[in-house]
C-alpha atoms as a PDB file:
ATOM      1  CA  UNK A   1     140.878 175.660  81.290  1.00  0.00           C
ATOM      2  CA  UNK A   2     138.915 172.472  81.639  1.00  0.00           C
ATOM      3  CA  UNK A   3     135.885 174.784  82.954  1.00  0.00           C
ATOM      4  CA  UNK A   4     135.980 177.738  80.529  1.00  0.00           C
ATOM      5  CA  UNK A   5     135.918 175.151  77.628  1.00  0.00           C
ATOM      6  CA  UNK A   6     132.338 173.407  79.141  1.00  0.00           C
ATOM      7  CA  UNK A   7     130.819 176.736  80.445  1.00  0.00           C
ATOM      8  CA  UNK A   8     131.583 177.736  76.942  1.00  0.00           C
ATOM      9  CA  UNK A   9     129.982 174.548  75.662  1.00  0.00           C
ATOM     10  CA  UNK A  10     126.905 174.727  78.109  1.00  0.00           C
ATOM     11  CA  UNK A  11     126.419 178.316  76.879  1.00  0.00           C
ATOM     12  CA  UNK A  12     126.571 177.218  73.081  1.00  0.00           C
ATOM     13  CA  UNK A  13     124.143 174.173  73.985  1.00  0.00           C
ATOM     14  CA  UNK A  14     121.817 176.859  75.212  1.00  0.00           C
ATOM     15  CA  UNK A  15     121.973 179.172  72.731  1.00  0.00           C
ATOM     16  CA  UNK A  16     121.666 176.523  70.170  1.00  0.00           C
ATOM     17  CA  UNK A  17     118.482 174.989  71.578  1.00  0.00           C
ATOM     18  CA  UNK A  18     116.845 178.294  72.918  1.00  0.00           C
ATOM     19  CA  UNK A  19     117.099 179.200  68.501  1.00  0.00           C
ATOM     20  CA  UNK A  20     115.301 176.173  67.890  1.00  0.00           C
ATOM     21  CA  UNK A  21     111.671 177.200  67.814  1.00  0.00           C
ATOM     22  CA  UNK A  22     108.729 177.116  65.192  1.00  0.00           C
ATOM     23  CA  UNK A  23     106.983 180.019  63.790  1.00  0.00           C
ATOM     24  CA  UNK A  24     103.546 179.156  65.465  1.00  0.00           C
ATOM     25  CA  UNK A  25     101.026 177.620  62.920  1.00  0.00           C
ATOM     26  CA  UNK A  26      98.306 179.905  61.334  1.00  0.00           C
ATOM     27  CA  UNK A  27      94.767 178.574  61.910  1.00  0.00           C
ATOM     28  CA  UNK A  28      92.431 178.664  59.635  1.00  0.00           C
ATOM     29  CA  UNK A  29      89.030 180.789  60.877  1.00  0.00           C
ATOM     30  CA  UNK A  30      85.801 182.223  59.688  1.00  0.00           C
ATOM     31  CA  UNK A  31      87.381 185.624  58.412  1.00  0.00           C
ATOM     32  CA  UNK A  32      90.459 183.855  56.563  1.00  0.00           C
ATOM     33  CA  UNK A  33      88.366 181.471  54.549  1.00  0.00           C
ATOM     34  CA  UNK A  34      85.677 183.922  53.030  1.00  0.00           C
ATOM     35  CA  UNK A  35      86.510 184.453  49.385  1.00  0.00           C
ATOM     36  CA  UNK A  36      86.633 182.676  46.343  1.00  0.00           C
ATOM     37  CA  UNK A  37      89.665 179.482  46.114  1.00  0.00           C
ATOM     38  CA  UNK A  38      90.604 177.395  43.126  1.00  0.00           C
ATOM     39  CA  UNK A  39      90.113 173.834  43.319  1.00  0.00           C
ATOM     40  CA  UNK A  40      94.059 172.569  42.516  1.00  0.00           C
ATOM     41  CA  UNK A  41      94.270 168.843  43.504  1.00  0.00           C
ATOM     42  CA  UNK A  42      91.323 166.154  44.827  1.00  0.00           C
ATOM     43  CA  UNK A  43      92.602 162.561  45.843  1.00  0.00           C
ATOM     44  CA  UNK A  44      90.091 160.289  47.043  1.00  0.00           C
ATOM     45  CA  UNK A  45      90.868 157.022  47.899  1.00  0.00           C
ATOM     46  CA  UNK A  46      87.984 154.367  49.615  1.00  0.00           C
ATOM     47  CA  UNK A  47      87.392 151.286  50.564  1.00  0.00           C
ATOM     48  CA  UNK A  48      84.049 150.212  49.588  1.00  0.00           C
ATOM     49  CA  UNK A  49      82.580 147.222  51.348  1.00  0.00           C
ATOM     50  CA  UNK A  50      79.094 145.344  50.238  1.00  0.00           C
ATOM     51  CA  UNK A  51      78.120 142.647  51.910  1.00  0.00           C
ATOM     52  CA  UNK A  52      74.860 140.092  53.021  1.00  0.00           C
ATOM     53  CA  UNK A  53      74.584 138.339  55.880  1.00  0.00           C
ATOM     54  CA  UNK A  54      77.960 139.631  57.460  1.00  0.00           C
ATOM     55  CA  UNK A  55      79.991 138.363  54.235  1.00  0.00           C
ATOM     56  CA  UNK A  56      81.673 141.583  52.431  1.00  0.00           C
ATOM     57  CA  UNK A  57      82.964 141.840  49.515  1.00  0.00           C
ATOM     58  CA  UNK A  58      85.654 145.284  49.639  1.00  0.00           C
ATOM     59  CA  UNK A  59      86.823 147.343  46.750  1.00  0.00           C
ATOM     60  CA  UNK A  60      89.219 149.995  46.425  1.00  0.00           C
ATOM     61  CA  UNK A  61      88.554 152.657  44.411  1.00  0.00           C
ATOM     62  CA  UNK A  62      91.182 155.755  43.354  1.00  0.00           C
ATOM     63  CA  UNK A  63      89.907 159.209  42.211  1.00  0.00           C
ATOM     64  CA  UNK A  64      91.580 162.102  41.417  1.00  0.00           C
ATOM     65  CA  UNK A  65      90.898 165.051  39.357  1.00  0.00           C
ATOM     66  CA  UNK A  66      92.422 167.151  36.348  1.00  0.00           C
ATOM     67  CA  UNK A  67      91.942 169.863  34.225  1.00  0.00           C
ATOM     68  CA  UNK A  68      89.819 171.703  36.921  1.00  0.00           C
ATOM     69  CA  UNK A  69      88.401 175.446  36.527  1.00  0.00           C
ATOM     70  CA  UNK A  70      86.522 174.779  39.576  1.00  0.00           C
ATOM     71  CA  UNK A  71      86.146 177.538  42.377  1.00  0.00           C
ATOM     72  CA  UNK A  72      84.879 177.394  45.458  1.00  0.00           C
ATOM     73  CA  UNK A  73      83.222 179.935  47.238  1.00  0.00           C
ATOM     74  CA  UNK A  74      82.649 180.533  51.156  1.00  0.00           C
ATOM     75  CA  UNK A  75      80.493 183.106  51.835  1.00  0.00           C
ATOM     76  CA  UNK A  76      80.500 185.283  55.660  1.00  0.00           C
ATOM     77  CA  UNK A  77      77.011 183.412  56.164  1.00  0.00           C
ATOM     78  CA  UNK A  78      78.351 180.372  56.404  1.00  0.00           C
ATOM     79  CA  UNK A  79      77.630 178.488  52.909  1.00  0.00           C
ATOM     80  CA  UNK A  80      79.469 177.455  50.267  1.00  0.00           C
ATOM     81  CA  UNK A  81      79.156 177.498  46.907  1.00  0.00           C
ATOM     82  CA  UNK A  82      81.105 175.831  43.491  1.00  0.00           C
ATOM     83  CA  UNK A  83      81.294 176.024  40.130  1.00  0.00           C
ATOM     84  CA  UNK A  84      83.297 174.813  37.127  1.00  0.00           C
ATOM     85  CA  UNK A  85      84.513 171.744  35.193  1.00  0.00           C
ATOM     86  CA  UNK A  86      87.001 168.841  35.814  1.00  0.00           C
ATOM     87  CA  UNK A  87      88.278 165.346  34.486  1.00  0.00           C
ATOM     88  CA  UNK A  88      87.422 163.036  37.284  1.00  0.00           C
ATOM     89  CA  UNK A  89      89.779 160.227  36.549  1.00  0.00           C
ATOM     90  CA  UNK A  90      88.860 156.748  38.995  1.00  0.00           C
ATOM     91  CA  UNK A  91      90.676 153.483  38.853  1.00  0.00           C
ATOM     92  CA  UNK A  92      88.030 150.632  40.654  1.00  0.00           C
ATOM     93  CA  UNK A  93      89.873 147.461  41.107  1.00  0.00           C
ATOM     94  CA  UNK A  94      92.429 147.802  38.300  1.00  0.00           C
ATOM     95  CA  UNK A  95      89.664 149.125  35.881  1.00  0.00           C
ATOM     96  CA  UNK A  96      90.052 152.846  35.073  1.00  0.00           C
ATOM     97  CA  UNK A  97      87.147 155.018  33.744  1.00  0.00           C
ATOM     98  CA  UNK A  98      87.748 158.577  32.978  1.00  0.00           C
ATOM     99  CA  UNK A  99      84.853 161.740  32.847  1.00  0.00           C
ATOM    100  CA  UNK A 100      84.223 164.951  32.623  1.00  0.00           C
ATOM    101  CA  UNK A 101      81.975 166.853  34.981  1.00  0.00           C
ATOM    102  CA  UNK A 102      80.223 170.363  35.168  1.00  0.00           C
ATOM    103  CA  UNK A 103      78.942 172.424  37.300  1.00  0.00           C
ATOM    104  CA  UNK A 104      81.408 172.047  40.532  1.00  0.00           C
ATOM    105  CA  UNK A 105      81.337 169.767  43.515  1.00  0.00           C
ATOM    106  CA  UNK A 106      78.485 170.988  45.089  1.00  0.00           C
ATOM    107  CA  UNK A 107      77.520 173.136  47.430  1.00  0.00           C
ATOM    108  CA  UNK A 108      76.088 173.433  51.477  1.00  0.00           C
ATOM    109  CA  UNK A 109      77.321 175.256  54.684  1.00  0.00           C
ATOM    110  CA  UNK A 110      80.320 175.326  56.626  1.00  0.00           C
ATOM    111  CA  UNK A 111      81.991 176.240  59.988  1.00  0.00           C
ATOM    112  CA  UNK A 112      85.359 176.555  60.733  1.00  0.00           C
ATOM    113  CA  UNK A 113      86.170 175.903  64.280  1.00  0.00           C
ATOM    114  CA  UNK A 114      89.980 175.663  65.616  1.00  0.00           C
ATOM    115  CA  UNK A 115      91.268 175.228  62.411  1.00  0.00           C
ATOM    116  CA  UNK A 116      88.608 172.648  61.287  1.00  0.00           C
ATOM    117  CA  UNK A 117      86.482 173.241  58.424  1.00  0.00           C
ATOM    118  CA  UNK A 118      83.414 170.991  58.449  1.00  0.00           C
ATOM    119  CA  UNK A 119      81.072 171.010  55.588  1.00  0.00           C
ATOM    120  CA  UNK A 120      77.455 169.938  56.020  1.00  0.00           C
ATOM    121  CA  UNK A 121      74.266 169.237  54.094  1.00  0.00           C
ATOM    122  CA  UNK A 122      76.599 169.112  50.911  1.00  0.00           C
ATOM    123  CA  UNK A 123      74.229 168.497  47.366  1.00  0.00           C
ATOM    124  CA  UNK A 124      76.746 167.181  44.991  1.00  0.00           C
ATOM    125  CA  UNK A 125      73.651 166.945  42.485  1.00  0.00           C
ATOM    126  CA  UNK A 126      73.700 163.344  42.340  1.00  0.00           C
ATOM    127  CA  UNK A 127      73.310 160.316  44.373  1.00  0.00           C
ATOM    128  CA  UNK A 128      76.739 160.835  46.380  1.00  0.00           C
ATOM    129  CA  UNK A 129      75.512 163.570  48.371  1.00  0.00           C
ATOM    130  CA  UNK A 130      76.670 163.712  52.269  1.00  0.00           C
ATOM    131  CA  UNK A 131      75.701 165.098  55.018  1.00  0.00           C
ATOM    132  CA  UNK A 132      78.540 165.945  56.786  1.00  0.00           C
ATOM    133  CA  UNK A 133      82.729 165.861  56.023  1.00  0.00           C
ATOM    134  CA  UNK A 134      85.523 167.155  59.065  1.00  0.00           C
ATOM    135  CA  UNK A 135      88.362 168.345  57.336  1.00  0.00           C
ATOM    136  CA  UNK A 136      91.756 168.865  59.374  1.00  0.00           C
ATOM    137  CA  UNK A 137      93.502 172.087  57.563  1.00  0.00           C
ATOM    138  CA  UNK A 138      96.803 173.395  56.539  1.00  0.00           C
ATOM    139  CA  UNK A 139      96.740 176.833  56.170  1.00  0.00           C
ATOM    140  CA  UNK A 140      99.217 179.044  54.544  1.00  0.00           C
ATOM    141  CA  UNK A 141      97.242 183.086  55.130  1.00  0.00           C
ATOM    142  CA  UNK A 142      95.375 184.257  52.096  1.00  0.00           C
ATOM    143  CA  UNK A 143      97.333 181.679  49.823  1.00  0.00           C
ATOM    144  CA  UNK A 144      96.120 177.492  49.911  1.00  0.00           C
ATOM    145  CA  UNK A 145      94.102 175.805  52.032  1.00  0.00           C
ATOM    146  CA  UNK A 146      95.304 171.969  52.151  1.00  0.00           C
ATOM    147  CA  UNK A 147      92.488 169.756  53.369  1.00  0.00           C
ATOM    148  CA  UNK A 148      92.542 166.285  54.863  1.00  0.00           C
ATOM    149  CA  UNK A 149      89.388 164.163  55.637  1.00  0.00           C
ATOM    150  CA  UNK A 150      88.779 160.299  56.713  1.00  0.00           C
ATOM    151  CA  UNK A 151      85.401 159.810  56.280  1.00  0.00           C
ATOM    152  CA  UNK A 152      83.699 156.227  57.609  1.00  0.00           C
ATOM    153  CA  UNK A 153      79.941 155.826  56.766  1.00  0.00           C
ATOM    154  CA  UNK A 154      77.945 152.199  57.308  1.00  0.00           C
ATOM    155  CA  UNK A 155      74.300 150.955  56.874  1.00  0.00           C
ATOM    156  CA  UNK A 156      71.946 149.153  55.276  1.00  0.00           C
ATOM    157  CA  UNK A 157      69.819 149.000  52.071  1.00  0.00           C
ATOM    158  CA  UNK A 158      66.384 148.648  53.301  1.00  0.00           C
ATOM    159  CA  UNK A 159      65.345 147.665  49.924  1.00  0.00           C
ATOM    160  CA  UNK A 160      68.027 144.585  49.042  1.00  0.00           C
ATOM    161  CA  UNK A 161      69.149 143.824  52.487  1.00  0.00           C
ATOM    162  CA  UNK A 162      72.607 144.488  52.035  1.00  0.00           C
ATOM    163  CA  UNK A 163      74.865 145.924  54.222  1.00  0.00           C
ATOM    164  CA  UNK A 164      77.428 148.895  53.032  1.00  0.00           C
ATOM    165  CA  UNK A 165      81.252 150.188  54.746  1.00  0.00           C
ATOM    166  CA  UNK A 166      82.755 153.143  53.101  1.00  0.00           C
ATOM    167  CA  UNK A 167      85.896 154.233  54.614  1.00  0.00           C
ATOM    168  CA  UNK A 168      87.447 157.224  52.891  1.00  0.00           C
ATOM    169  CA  UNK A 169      90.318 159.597  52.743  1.00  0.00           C
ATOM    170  CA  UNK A 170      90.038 162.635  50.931  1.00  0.00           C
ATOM    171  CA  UNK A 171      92.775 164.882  50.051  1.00  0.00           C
ATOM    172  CA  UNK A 172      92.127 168.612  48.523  1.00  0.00           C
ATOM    173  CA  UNK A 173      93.880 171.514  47.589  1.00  0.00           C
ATOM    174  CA  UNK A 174      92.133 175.186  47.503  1.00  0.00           C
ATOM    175  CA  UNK A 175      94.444 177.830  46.545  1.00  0.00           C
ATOM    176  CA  UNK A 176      93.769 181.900  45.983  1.00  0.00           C
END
């Protein structure tokens, strides 16, 4: 009796574990990103670091958007294009200052490579352009795209001397 009872146990183990798998992830690729998304959430938050000499000073800085109409578009060439409005709402240091943009977050080319989507030579239209941003992706087929980006950029101001650290994580949400 003693056996039946833990070859019936060893057999419901078994089965139990052998039930106990994923559906495999979707990746992200080339073919699955062309088409127009909807820009649905931004979070940004950074560490900004200015210093002289070695000495920094850091602040933190909290951005996040509402009210968009923005849409990005990725095109089967490889570039990508935006356009629409948003409140861009950013809280420096306690301080919070609220605006509203036009005319999308920019635009550049991309790649998508094992489920990566990097974006290069991106013109934001204004003095925060960059040159290139890694994003790991969450994909859910032909519905959002969630992407997730630490970006870490340091140099120097040839002009005042100073020394700059930006170390950012960006949060977005692109949905169809």
């Amino acid at each position: 009796m003693k056996f039946s009872f833990y070859a019936l146990l060893m057999v419901g183990l078994f089965s139990f574990s052998s039930c106990d798998k994923d559906d495999p992830e979707v990746k992200l690729d080339d073919e699955a990103i062309v088409g127009t998304w909807n820009l649905t959430a931004y979070d940004a938050d950074a560490d900004v670091g200015i210093g002289f000499a070695g000495v920094f000073e850091t602040t933190k800085s909290v951005s996040t958007i509402s009210n968009s109409t923005v849409t990005v578009t990725f095109d089967a060439t490889g570039n990508w294009t935006s356009t629409g409005d948003y409140t861009l709402t950013t809280t420096v240091d306690g301080e919070t200052e609220t605006e509203e943009v036009t005319g999308g977050i920019g635009s550049g080319t991309y790649t998508v490579v094992d489920g990566r989507l990097t974006m290069s030579d991106i013109d934001a239209g204004d003095e925060n352009d960059v040159e290139t941003i890694e994003f790991d992706t969450s994909y859910s087929p032909d519905t959002q795209i969630d992407l997730v980006a630490n970006v870490k950029e340091s140099g120097s101001d040839p002009v005042f001397g100073l020394d700059f650290e930006i170390d950012l994580m960006l949060d977005m949400t692109l949905e169809k």
